[in-house]
C-alpha atoms as a PDB file:
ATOM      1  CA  UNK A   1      14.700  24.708  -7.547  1.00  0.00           C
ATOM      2  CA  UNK A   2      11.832  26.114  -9.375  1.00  0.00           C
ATOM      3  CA  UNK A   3      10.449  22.752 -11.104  1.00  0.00           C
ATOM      4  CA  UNK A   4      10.383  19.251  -9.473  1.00  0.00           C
ATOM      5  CA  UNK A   5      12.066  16.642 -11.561  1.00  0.00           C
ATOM      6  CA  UNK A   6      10.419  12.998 -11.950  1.00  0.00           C
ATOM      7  CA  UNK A   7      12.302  10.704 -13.955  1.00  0.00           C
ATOM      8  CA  UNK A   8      10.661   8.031 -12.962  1.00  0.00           C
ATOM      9  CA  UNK A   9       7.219   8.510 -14.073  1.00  0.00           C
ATOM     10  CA  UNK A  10       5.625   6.811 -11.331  1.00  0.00           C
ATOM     11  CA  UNK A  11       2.758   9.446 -11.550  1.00  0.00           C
ATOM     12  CA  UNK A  12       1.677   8.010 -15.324  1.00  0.00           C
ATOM     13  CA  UNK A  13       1.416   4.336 -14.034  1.00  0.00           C
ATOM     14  CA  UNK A  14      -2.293   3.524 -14.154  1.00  0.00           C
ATOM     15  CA  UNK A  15      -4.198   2.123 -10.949  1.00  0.00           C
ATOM     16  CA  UNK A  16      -5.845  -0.815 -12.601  1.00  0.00           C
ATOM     17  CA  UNK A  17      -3.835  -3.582 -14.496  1.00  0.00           C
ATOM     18  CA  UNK A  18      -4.669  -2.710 -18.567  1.00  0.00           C
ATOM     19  CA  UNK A  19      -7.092  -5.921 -19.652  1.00  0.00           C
ATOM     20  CA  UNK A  20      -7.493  -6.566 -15.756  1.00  0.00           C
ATOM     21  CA  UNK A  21     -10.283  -5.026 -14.401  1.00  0.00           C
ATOM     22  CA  UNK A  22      -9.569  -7.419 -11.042  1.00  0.00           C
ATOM     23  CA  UNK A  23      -5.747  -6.532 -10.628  1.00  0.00           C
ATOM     24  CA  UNK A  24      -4.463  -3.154  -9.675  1.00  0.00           C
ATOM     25  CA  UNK A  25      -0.388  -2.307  -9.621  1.00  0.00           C
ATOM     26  CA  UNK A  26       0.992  -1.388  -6.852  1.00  0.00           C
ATOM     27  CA  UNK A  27       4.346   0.290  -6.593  1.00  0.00           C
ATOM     28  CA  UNK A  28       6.589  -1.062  -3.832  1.00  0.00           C
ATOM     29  CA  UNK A  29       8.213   1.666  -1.303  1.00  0.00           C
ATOM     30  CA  UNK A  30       9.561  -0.849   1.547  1.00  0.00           C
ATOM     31  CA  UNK A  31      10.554  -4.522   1.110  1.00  0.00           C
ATOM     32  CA  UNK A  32       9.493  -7.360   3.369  1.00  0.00           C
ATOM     33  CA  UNK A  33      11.820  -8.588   6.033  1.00  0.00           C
ATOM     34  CA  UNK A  34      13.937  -4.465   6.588  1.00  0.00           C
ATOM     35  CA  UNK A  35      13.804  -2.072   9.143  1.00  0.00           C
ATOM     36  CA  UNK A  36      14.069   0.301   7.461  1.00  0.00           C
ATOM     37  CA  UNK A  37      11.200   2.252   5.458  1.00  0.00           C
ATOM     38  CA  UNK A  38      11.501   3.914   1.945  1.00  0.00           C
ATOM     39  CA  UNK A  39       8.844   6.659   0.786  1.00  0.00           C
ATOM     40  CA  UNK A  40       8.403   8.201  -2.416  1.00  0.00           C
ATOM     41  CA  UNK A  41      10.035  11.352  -3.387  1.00  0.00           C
ATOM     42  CA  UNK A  42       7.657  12.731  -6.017  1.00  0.00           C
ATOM     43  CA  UNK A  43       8.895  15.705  -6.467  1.00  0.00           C
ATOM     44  CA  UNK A  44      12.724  14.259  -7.285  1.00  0.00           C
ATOM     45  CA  UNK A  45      11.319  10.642  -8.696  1.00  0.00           C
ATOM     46  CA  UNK A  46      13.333   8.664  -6.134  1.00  0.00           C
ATOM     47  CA  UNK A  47      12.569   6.643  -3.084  1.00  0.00           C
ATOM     48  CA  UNK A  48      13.876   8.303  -0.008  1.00  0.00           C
ATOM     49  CA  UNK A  49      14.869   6.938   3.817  1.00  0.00           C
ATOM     50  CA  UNK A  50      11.472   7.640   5.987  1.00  0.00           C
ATOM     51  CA  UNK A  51      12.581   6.112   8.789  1.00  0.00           C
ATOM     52  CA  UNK A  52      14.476   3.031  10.648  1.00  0.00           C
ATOM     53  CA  UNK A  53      12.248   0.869  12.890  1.00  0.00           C
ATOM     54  CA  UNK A  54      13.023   0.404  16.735  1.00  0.00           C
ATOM     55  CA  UNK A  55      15.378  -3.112  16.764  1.00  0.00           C
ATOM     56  CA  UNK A  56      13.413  -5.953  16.580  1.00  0.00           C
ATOM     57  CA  UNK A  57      10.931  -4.834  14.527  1.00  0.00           C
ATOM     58  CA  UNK A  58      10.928  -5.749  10.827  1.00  0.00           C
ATOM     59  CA  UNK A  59       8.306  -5.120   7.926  1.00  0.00           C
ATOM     60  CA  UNK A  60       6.385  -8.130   7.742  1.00  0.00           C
ATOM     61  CA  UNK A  61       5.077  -7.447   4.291  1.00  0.00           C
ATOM     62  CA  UNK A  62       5.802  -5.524   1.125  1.00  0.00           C
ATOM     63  CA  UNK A  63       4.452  -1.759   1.793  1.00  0.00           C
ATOM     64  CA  UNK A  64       3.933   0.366  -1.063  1.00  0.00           C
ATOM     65  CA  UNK A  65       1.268   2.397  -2.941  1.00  0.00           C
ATOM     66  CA  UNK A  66      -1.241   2.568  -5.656  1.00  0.00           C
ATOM     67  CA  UNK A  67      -0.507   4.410  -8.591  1.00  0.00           C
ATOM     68  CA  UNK A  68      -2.884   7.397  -9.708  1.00  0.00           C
ATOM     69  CA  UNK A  69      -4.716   7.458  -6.328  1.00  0.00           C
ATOM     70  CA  UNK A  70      -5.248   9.727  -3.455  1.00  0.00           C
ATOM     71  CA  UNK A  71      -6.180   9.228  -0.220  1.00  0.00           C
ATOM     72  CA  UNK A  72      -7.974  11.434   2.841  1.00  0.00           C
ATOM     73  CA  UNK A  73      -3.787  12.280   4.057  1.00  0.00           C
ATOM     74  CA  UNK A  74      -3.052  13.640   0.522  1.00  0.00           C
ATOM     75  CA  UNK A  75      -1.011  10.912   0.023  1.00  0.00           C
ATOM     76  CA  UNK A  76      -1.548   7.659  -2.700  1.00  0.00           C
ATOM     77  CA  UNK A  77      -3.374   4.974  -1.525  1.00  0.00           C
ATOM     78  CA  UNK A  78      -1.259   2.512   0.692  1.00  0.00           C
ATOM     79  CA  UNK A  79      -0.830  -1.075  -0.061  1.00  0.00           C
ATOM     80  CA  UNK A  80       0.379  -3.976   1.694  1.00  0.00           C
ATOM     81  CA  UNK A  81       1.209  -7.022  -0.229  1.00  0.00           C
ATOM     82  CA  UNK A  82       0.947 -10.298   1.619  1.00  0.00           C
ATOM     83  CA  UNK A  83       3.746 -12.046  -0.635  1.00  0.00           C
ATOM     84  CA  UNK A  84       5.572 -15.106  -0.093  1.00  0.00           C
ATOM     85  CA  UNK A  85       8.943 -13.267  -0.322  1.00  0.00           C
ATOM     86  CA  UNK A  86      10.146 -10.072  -0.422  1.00  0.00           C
ATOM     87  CA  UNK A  87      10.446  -7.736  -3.211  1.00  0.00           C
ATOM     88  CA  UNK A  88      12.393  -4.439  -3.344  1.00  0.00           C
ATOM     89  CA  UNK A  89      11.835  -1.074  -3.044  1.00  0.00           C
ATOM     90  CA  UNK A  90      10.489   0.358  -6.882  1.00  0.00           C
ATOM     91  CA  UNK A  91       9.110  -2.753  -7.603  1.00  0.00           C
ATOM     92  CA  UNK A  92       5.760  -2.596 -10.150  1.00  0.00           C
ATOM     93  CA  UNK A  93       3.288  -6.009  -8.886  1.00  0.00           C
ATOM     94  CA  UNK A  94      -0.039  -6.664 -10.531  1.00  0.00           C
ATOM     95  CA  UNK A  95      -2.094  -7.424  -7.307  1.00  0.00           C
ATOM     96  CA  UNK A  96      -5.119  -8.982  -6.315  1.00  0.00           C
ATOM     97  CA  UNK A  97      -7.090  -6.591  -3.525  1.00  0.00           C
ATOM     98  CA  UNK A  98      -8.478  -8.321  -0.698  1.00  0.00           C
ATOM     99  CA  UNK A  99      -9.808  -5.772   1.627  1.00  0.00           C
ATOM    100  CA  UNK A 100      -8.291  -3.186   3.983  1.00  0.00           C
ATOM    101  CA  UNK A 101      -7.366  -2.097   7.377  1.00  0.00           C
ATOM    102  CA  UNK A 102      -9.266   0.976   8.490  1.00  0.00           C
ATOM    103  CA  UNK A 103      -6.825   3.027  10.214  1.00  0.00           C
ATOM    104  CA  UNK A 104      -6.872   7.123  11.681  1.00  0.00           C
ATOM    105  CA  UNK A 105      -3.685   9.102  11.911  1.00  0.00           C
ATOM    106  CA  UNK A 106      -3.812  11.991  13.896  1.00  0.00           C
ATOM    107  CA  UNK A 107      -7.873  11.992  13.064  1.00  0.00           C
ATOM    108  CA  UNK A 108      -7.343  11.517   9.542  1.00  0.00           C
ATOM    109  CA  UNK A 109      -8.261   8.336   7.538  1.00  0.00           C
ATOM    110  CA  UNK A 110      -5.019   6.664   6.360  1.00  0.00           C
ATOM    111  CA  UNK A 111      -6.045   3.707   5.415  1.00  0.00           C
ATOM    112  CA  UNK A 112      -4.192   0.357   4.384  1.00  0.00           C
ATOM    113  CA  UNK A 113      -5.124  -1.774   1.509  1.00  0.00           C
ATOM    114  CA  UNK A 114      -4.316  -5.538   1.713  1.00  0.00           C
ATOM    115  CA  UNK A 115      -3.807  -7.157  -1.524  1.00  0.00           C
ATOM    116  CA  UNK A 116      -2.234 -10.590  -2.448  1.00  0.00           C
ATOM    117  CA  UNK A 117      -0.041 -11.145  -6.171  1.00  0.00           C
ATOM    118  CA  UNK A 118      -1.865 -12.302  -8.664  1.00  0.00           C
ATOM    119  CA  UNK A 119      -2.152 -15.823  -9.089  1.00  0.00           C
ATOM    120  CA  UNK A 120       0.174 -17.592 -12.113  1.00  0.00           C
ATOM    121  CA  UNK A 121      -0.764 -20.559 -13.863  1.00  0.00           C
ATOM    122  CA  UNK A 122       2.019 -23.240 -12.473  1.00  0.00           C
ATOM    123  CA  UNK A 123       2.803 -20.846  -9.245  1.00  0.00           C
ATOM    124  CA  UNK A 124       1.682 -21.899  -6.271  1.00  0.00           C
ATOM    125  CA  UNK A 125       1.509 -19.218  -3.287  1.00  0.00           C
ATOM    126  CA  UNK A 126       0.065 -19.133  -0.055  1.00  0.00           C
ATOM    127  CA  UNK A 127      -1.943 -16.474  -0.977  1.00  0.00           C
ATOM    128  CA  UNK A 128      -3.535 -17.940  -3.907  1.00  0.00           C
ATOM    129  CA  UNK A 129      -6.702 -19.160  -1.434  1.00  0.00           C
ATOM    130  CA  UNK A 130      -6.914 -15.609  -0.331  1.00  0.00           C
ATOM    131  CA  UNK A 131     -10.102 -13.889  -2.013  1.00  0.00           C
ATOM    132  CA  UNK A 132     -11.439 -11.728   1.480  1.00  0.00           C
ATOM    133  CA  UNK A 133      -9.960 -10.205   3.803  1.00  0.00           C
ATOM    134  CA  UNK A 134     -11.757 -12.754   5.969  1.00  0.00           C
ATOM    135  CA  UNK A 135      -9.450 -15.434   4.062  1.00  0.00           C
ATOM    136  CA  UNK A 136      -6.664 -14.440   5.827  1.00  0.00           C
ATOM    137  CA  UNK A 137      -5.294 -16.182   9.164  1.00  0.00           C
ATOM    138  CA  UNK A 138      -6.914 -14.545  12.165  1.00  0.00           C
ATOM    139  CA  UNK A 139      -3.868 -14.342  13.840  1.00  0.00           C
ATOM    140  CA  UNK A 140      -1.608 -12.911  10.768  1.00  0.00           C
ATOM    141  CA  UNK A 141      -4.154 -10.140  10.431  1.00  0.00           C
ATOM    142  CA  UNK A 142      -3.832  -9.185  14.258  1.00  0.00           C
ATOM    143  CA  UNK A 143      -0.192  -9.594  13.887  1.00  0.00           C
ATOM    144  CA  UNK A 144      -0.358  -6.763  10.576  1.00  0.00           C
ATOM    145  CA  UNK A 145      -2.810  -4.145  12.911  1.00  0.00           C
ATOM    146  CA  UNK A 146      -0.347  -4.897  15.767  1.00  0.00           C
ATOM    147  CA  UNK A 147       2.584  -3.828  13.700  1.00  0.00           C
ATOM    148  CA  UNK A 148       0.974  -1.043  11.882  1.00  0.00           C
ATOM    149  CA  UNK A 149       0.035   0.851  14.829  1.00  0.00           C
ATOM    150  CA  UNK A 150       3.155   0.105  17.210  1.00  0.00           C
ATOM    151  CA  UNK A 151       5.440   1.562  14.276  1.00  0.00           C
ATOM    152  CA  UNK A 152       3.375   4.819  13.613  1.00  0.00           C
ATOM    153  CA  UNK A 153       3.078   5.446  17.681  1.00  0.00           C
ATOM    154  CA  UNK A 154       6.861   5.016  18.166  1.00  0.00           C
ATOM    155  CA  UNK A 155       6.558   7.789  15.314  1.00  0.00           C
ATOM    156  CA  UNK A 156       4.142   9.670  17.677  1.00  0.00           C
ATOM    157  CA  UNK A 157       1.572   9.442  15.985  1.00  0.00           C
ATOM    158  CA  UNK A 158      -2.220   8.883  17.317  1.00  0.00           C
ATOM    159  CA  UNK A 159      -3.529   5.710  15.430  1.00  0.00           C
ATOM    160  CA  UNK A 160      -6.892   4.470  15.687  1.00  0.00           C
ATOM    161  CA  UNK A 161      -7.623   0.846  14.547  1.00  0.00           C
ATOM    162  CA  UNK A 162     -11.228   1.195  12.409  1.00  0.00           C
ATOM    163  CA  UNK A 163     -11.539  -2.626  11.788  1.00  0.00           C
ATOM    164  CA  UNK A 164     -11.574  -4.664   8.372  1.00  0.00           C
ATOM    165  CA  UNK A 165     -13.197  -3.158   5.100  1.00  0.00           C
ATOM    166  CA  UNK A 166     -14.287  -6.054   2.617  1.00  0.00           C
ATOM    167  CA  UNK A 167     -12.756  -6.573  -1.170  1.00  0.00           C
ATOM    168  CA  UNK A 168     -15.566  -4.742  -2.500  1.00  0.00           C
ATOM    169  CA  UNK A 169     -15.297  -1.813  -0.251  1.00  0.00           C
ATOM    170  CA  UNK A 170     -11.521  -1.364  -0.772  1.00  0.00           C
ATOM    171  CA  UNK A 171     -11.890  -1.342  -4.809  1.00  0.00           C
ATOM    172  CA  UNK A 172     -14.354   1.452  -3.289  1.00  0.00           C
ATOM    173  CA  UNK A 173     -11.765   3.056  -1.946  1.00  0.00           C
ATOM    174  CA  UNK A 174      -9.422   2.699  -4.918  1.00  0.00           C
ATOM    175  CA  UNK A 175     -11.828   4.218  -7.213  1.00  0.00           C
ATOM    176  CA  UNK A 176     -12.228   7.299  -4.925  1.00  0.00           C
ATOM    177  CA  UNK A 177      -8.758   7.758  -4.565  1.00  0.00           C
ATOM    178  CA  UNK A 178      -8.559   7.291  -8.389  1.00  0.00           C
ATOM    179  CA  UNK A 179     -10.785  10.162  -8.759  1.00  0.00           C
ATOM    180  CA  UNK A 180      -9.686  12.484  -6.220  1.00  0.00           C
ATOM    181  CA  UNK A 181      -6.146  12.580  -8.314  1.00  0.00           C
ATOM    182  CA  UNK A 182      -7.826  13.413 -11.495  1.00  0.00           C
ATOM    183  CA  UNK A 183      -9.500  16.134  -9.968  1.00  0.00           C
ATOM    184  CA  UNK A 184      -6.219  17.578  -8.281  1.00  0.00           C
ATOM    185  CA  UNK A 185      -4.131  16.686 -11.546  1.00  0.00           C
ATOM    186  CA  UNK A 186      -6.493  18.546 -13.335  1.00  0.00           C
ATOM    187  CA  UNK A 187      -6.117  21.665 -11.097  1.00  0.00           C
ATOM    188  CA  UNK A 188      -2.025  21.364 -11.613  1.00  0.00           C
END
């Protein structure tokens, strides 16, 4: 195959929200409440079977990305969605960062972004309280770094936990990773 096919366009989505400089999309690659975990296939524009978790283990949140971003792996920026209910793989949210978990693979930064849906007048969600990271239960936090780095070891990989990064510091990261993909989409 000499050209990669991408009919879904994924790649033209832009990171922040248009008219909402405090909501970025993310695009969702694995559903809440599977074992099973979906990645984007760029290069064919579909979502592809990563992996199946060990039984008994189940994504607790939506897992995705954040369109127009890179980060340290080469990868977009991840994004986990701390949603009410599940959602389904391809999904487009408008989301509300919150902070991230500071996480090494292997040695290299592969951070996680936490983010909540944006709020709705008339909606209630547990979420809608959530501004920090520091808003968020003590105990469902450990429960997400617990998770995150039991399914990436049974992978094999090395994961180092880094600790919490604030709001600020994860639109930070966004912006970085924002820029980084300019600069390699305009080398393509």
């Amino acid at each position: 195959m000499s050209r990669a096919v991408n009919a879904t366009n994924y790649d033209m989505i832009p990171t922040i929200v248009p008219k909402e400089k405090d909501l970025v999309f993310a695009v969702i690659e694995t559903p809440a409440g599977i074992r099973h975990k979906f990645a984007f296939e760029a290069p064919f524009g579909i979502m592809r079977l990563k992996l199946t978790l060990a039984e008994g283990l189940m994504w607790p949140y939506d897992y995705g990305f954040v369109p127009q971003t890179l980060g340290d792996d080469g990868d977009p920026l991840d994004i986990i969605v701390l949603n009410d209910a599940p959602t389904f793989s391809g999904c487009l949210l408008d989301v509300r960062v919150i902070g991230g978990i500071l996480l090494k693979k292997n040695g290299v930064k592969n951070n996680r972004l936490v983010a909540c849906p944006r709020r709705r007048k008339g909606v209630a969600l547990k979420t809608d309280g959530f501004n920090e990271i520091d808003d968020v239960p003590k105990e469902t936090l450990e429960g997400l770094e617990r998770f995150l780095i039991e399914y990436s070891e049974e992978e094999g990989n090395k994961i180092k936990l880094d600790g919490l990064c604030s709001r600020k510091e994860a639109y930070r990261l966004i912006d970085r990773g924002h820029k980084e993909f300019k600069k390699k989409r305009g080398k393509e």
